[in-house]
PDB file of N, CA and C in Angstrom:
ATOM      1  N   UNK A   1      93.053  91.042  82.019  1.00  0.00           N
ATOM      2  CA  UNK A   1      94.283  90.738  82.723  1.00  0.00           C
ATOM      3  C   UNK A   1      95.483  90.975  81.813  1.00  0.00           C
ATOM      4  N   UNK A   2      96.606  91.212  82.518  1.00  0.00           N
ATOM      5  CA  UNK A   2      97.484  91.769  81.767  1.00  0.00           C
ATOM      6  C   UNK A   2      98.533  90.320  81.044  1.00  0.00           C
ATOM      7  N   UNK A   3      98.985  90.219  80.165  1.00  0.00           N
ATOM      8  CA  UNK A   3      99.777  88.956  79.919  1.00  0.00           C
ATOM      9  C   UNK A   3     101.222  88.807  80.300  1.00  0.00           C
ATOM     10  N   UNK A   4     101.312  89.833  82.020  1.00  0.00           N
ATOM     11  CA  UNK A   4     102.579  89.518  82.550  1.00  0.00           C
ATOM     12  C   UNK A   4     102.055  88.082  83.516  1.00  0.00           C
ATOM     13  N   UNK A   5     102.857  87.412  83.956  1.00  0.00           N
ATOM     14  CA  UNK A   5     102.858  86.117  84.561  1.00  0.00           C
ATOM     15  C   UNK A   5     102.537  86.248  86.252  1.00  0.00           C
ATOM     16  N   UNK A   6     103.020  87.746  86.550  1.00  0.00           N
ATOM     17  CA  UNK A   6     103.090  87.808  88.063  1.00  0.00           C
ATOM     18  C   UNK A   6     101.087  88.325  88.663  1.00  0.00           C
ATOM     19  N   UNK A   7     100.256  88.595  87.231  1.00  0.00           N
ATOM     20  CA  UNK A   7      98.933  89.136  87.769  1.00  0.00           C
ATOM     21  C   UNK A   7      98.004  87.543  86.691  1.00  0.00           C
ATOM     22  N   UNK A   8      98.833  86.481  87.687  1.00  0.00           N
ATOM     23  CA  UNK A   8      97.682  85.519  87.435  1.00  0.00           C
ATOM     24  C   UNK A   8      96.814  85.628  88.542  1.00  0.00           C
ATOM     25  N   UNK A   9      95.238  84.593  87.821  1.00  0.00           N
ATOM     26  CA  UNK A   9      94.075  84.892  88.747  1.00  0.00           C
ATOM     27  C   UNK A   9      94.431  84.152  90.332  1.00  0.00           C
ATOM     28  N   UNK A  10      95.323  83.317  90.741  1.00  0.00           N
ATOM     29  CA  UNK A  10      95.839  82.728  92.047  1.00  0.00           C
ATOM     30  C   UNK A  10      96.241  83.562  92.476  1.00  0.00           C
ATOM     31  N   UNK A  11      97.675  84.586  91.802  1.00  0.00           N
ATOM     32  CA  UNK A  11      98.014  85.582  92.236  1.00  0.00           C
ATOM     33  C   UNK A  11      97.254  86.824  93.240  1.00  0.00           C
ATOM     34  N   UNK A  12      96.218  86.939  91.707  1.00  0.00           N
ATOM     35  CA  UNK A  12      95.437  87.926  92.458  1.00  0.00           C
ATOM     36  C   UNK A  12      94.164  88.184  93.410  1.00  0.00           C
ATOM     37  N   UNK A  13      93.738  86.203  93.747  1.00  0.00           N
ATOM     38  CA  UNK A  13      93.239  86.311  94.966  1.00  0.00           C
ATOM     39  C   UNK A  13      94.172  85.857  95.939  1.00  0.00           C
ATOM     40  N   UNK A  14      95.396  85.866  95.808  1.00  0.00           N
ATOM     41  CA  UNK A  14      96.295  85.798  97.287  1.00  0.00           C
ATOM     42  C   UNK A  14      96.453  87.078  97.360  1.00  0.00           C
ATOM     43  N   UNK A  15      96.021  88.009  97.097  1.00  0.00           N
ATOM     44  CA  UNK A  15      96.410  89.629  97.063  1.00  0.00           C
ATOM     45  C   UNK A  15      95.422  90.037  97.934  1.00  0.00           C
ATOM     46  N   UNK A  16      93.476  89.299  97.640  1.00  0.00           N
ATOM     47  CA  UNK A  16      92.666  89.663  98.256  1.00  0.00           C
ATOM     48  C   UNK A  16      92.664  89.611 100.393  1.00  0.00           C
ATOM     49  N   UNK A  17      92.141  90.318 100.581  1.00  0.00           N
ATOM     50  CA  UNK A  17      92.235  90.336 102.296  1.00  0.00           C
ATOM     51  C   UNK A  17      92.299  88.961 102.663  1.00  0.00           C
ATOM     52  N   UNK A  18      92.492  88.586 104.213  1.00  0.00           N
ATOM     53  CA  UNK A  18      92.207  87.667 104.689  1.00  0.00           C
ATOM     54  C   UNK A  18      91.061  87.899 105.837  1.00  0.00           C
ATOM     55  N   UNK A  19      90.495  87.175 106.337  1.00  0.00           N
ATOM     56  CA  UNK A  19      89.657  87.667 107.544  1.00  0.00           C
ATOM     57  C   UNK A  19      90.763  88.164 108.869  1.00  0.00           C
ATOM     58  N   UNK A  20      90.765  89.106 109.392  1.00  0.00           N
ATOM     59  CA  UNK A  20      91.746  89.765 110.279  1.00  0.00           C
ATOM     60  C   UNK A  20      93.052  90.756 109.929  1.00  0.00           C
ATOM     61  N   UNK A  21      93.268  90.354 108.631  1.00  0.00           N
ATOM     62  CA  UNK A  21      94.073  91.435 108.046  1.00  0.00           C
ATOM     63  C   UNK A  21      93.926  92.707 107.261  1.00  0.00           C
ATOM     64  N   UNK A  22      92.829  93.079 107.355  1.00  0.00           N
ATOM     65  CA  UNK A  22      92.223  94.339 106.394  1.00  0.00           C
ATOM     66  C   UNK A  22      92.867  95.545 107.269  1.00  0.00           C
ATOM     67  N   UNK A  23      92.767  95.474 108.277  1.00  0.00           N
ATOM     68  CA  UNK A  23      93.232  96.914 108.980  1.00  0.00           C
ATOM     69  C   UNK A  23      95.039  97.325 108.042  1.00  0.00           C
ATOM     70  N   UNK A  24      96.126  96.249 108.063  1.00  0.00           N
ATOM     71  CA  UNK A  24      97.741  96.870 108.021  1.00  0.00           C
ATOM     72  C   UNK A  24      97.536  96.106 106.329  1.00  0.00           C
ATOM     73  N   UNK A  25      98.610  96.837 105.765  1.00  0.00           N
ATOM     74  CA  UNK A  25      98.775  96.557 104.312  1.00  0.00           C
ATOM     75  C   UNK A  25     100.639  97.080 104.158  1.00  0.00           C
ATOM     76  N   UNK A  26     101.352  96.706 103.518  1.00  0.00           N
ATOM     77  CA  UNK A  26     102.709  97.122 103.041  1.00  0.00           C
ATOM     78  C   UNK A  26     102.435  97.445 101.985  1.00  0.00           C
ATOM     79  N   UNK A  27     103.188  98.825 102.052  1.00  0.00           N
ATOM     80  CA  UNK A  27     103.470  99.656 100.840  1.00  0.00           C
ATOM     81  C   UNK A  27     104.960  99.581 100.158  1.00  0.00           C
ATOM     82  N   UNK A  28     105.386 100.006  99.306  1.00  0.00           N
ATOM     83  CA  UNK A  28     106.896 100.266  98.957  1.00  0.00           C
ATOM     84  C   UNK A  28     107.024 101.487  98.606  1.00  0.00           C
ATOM     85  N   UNK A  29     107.828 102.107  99.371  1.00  0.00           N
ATOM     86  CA  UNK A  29     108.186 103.766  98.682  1.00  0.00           C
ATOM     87  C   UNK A  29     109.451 103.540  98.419  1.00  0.00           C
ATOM     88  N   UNK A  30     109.359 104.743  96.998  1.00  0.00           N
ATOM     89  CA  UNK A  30     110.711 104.720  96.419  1.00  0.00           C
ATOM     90  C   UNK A  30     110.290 106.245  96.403  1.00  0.00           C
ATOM     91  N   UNK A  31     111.629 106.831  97.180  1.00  0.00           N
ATOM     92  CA  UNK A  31     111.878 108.072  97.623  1.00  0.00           C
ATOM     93  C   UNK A  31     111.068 108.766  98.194  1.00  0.00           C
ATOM     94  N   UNK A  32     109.746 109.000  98.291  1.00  0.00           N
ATOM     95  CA  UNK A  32     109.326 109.978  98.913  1.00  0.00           C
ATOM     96  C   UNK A  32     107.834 109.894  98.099  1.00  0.00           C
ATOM     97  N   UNK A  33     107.531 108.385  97.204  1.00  0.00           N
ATOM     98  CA  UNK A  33     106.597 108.361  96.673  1.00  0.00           C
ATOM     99  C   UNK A  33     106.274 107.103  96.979  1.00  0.00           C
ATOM    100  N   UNK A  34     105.200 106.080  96.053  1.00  0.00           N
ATOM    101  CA  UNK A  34     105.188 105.023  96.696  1.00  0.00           C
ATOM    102  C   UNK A  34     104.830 103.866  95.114  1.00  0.00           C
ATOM    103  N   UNK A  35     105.497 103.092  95.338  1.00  0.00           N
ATOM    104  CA  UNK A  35     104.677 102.433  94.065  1.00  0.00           C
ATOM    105  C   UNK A  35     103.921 101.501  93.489  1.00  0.00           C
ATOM    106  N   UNK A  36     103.603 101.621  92.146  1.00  0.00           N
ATOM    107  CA  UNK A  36     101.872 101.380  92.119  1.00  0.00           C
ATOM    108  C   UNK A  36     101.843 101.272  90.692  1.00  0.00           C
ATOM    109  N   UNK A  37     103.002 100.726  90.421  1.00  0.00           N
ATOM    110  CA  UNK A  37     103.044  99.158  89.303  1.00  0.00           C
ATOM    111  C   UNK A  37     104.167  99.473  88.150  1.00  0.00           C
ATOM    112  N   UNK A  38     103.853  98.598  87.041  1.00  0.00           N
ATOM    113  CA  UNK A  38     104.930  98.957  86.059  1.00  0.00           C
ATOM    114  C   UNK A  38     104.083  99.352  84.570  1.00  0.00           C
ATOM    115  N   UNK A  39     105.081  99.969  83.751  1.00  0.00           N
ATOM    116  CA  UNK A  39     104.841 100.345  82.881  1.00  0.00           C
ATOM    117  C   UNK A  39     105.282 100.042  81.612  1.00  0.00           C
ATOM    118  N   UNK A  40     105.153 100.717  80.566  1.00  0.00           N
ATOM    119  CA  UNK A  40     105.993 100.085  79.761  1.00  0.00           C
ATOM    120  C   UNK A  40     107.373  99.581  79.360  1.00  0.00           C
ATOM    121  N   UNK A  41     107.870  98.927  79.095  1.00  0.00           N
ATOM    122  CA  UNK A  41     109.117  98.395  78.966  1.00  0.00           C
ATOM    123  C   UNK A  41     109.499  98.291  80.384  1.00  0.00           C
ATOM    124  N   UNK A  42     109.006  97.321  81.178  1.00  0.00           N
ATOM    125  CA  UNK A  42     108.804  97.439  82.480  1.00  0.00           C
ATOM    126  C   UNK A  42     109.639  98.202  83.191  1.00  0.00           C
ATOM    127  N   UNK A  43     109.223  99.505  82.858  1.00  0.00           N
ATOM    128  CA  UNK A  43     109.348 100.737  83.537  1.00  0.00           C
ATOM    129  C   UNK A  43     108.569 101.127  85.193  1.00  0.00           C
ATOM    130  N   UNK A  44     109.254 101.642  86.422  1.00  0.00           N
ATOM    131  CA  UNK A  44     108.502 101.561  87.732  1.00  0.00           C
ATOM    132  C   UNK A  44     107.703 102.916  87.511  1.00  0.00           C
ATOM    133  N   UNK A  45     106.677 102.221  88.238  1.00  0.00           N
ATOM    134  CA  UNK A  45     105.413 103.764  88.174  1.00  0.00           C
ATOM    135  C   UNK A  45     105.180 104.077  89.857  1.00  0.00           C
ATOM    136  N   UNK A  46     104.907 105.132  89.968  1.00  0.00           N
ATOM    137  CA  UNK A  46     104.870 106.096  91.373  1.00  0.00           C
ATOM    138  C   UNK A  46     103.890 106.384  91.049  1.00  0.00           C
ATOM    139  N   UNK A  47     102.816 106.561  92.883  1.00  0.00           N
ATOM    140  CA  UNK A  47     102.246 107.302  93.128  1.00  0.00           C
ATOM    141  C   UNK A  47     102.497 108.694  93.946  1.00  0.00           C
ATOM    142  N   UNK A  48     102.211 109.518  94.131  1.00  0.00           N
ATOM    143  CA  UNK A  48     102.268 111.359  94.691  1.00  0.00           C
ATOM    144  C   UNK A  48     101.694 110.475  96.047  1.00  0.00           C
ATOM    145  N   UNK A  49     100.720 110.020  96.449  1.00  0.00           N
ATOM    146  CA  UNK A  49      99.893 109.762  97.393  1.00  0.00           C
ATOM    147  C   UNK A  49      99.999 108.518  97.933  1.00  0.00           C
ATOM    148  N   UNK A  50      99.628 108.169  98.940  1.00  0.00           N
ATOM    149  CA  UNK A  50      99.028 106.361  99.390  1.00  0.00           C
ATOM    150  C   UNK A  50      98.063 106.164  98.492  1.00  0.00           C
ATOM    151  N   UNK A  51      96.949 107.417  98.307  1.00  0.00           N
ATOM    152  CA  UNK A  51      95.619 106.475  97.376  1.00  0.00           C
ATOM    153  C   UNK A  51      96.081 105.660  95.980  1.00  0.00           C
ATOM    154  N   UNK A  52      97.020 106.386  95.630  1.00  0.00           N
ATOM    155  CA  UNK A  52      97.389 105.385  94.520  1.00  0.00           C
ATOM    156  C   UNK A  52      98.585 104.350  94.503  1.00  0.00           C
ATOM    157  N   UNK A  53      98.826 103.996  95.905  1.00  0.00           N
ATOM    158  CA  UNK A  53      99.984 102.979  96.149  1.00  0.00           C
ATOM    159  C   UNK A  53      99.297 101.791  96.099  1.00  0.00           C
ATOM    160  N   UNK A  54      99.891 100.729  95.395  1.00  0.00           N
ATOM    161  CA  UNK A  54      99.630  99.279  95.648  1.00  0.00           C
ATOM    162  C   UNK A  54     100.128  98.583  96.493  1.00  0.00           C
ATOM    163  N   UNK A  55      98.614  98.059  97.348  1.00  0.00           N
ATOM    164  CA  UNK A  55      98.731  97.716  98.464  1.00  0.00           C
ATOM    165  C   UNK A  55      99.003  96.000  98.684  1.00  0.00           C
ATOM    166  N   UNK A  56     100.003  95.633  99.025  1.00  0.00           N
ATOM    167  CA  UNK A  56     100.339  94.015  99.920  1.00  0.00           C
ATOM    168  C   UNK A  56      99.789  93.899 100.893  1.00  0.00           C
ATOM    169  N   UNK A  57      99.448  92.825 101.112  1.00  0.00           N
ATOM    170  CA  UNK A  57      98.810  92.005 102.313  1.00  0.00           C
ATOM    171  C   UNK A  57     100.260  91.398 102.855  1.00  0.00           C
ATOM    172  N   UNK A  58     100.200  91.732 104.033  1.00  0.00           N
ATOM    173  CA  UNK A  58     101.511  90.648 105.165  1.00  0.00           C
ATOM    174  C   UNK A  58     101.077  88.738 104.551  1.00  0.00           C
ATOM    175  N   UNK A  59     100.092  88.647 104.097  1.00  0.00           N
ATOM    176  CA  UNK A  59      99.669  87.195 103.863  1.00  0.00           C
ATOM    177  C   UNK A  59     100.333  86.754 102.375  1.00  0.00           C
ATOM    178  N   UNK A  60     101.120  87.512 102.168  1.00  0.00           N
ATOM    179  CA  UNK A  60     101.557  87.459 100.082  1.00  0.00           C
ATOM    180  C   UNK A  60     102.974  87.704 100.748  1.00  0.00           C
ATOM    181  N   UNK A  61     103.909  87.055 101.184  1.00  0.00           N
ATOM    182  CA  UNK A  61     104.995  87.530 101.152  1.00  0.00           C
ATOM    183  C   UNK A  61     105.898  87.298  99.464  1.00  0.00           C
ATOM    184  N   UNK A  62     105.333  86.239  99.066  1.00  0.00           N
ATOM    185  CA  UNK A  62     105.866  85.521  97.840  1.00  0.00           C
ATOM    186  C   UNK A  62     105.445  87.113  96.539  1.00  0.00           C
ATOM    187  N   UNK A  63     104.205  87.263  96.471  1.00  0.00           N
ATOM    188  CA  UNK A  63     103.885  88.469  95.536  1.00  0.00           C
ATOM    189  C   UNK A  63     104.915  89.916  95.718  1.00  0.00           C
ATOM    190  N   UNK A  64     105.049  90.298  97.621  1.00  0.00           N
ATOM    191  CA  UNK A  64     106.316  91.647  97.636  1.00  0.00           C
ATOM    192  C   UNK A  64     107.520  91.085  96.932  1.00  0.00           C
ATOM    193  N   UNK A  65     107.874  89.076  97.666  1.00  0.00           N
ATOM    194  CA  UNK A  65     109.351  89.244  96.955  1.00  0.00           C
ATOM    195  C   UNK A  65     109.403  89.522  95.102  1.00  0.00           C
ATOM    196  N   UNK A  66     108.773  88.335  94.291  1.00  0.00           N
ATOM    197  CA  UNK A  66     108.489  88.999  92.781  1.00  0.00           C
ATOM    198  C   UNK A  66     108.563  90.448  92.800  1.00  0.00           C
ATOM    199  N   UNK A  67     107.986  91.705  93.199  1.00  0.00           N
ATOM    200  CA  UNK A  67     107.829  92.678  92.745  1.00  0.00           C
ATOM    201  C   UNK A  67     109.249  93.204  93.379  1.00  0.00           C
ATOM    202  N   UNK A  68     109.787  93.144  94.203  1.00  0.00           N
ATOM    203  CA  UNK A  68     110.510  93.787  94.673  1.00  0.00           C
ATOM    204  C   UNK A  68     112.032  92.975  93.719  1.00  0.00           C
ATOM    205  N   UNK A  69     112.422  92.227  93.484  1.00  0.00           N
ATOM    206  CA  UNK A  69     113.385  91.234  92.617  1.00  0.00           C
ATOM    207  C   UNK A  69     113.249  92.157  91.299  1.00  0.00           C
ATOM    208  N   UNK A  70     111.931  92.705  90.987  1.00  0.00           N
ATOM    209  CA  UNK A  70     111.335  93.663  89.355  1.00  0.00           C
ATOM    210  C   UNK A  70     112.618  94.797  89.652  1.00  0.00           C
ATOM    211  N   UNK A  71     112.027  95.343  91.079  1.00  0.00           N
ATOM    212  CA  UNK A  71     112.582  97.199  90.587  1.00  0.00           C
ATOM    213  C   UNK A  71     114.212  96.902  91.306  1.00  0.00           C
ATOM    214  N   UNK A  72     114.617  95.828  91.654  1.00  0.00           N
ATOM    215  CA  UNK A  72     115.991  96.094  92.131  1.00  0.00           C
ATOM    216  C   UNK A  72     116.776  95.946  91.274  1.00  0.00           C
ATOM    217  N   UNK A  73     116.336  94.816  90.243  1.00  0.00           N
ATOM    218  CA  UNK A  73     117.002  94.594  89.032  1.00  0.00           C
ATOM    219  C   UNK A  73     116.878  95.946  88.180  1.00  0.00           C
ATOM    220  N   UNK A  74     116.107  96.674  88.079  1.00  0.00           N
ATOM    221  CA  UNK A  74     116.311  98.164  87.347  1.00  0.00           C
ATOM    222  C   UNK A  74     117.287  99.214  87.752  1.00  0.00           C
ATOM    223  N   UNK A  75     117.549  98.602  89.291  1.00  0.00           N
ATOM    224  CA  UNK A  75     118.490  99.558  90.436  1.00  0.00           C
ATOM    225  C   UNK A  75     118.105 100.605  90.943  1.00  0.00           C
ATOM    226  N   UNK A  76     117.126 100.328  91.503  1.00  0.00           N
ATOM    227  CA  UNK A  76     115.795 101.343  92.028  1.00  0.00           C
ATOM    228  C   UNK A  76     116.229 100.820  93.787  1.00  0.00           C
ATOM    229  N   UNK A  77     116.221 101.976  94.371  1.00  0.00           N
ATOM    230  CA  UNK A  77     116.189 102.076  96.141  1.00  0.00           C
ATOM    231  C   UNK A  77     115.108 101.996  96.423  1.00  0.00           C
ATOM    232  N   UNK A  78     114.371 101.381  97.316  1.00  0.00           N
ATOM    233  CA  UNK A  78     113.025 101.530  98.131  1.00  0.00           C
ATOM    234  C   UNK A  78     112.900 100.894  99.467  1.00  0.00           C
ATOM    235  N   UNK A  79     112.229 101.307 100.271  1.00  0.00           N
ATOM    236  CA  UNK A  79     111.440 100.583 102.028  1.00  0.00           C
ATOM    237  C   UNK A  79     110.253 100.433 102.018  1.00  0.00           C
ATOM    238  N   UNK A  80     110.213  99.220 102.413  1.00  0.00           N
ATOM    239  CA  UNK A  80     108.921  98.698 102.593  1.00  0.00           C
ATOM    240  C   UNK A  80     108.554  99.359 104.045  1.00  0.00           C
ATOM    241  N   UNK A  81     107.024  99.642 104.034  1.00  0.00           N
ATOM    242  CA  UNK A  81     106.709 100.461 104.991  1.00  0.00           C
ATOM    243  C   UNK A  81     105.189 100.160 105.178  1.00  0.00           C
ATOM    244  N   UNK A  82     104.879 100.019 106.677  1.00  0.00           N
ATOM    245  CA  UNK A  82     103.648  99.195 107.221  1.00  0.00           C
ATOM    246  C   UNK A  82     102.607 100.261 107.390  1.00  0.00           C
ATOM    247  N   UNK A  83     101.359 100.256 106.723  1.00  0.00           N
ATOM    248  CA  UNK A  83     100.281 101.504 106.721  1.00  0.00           C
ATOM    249  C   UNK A  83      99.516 100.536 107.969  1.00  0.00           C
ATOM    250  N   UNK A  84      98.614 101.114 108.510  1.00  0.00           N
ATOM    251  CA  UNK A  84      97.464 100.452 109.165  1.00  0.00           C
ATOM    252  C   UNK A  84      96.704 101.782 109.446  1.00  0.00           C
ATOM    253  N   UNK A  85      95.239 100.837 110.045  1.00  0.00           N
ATOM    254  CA  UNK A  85      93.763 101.804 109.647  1.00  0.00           C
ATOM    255  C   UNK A  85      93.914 101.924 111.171  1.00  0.00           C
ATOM    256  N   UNK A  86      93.491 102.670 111.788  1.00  0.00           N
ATOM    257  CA  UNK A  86      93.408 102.906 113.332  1.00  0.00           C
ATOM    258  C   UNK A  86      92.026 102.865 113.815  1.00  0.00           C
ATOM    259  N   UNK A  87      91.201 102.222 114.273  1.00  0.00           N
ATOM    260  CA  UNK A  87      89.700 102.493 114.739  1.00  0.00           C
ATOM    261  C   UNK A  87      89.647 102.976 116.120  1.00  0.00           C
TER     262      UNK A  87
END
């Protein structure tokens, strides 16, 4: 685990599914990419793809606000944007 404060182990089973929510997940794109964590000198990292976007659960609203409070304070633009699985 990393020794930032926001990937404690509570954290990161409020991240895990709930029963009924596995199908929709929120993403955040910033520009035309999507993102999928930080880096050094908490620097924002992009993915090219969804496969490498980090995915929110609608059940974590508290985990999007933290992350999203991260990249605005850097002065980073982004939309949150609703994926879902279609069966």
């Amino acid at each position: 685990m990393s020794k930032d404060p926001i990937y404690t182990e509570e954290y990161m089973e409020a991240r895990r599914a709930k029963p009924g929510d596995e199908s929709r997940a929120i993403v955040l794109m910033i520009g035309d990419r999507f993102f999928c964590g930080f880096g050094k000198k908490d620097r924002v990292i992009v993915a090219w793809s969804l496969a490498g976007a980090w995915l929110f659960g609608s059940w974590d609203p508290d985990g999007i606000a933290k992350i999203e409070s991260r990249i605005t304070k850097r002065g980073i633009t982004f939309e949150r944007r609703i994926v879902s699985l279609e069966q």
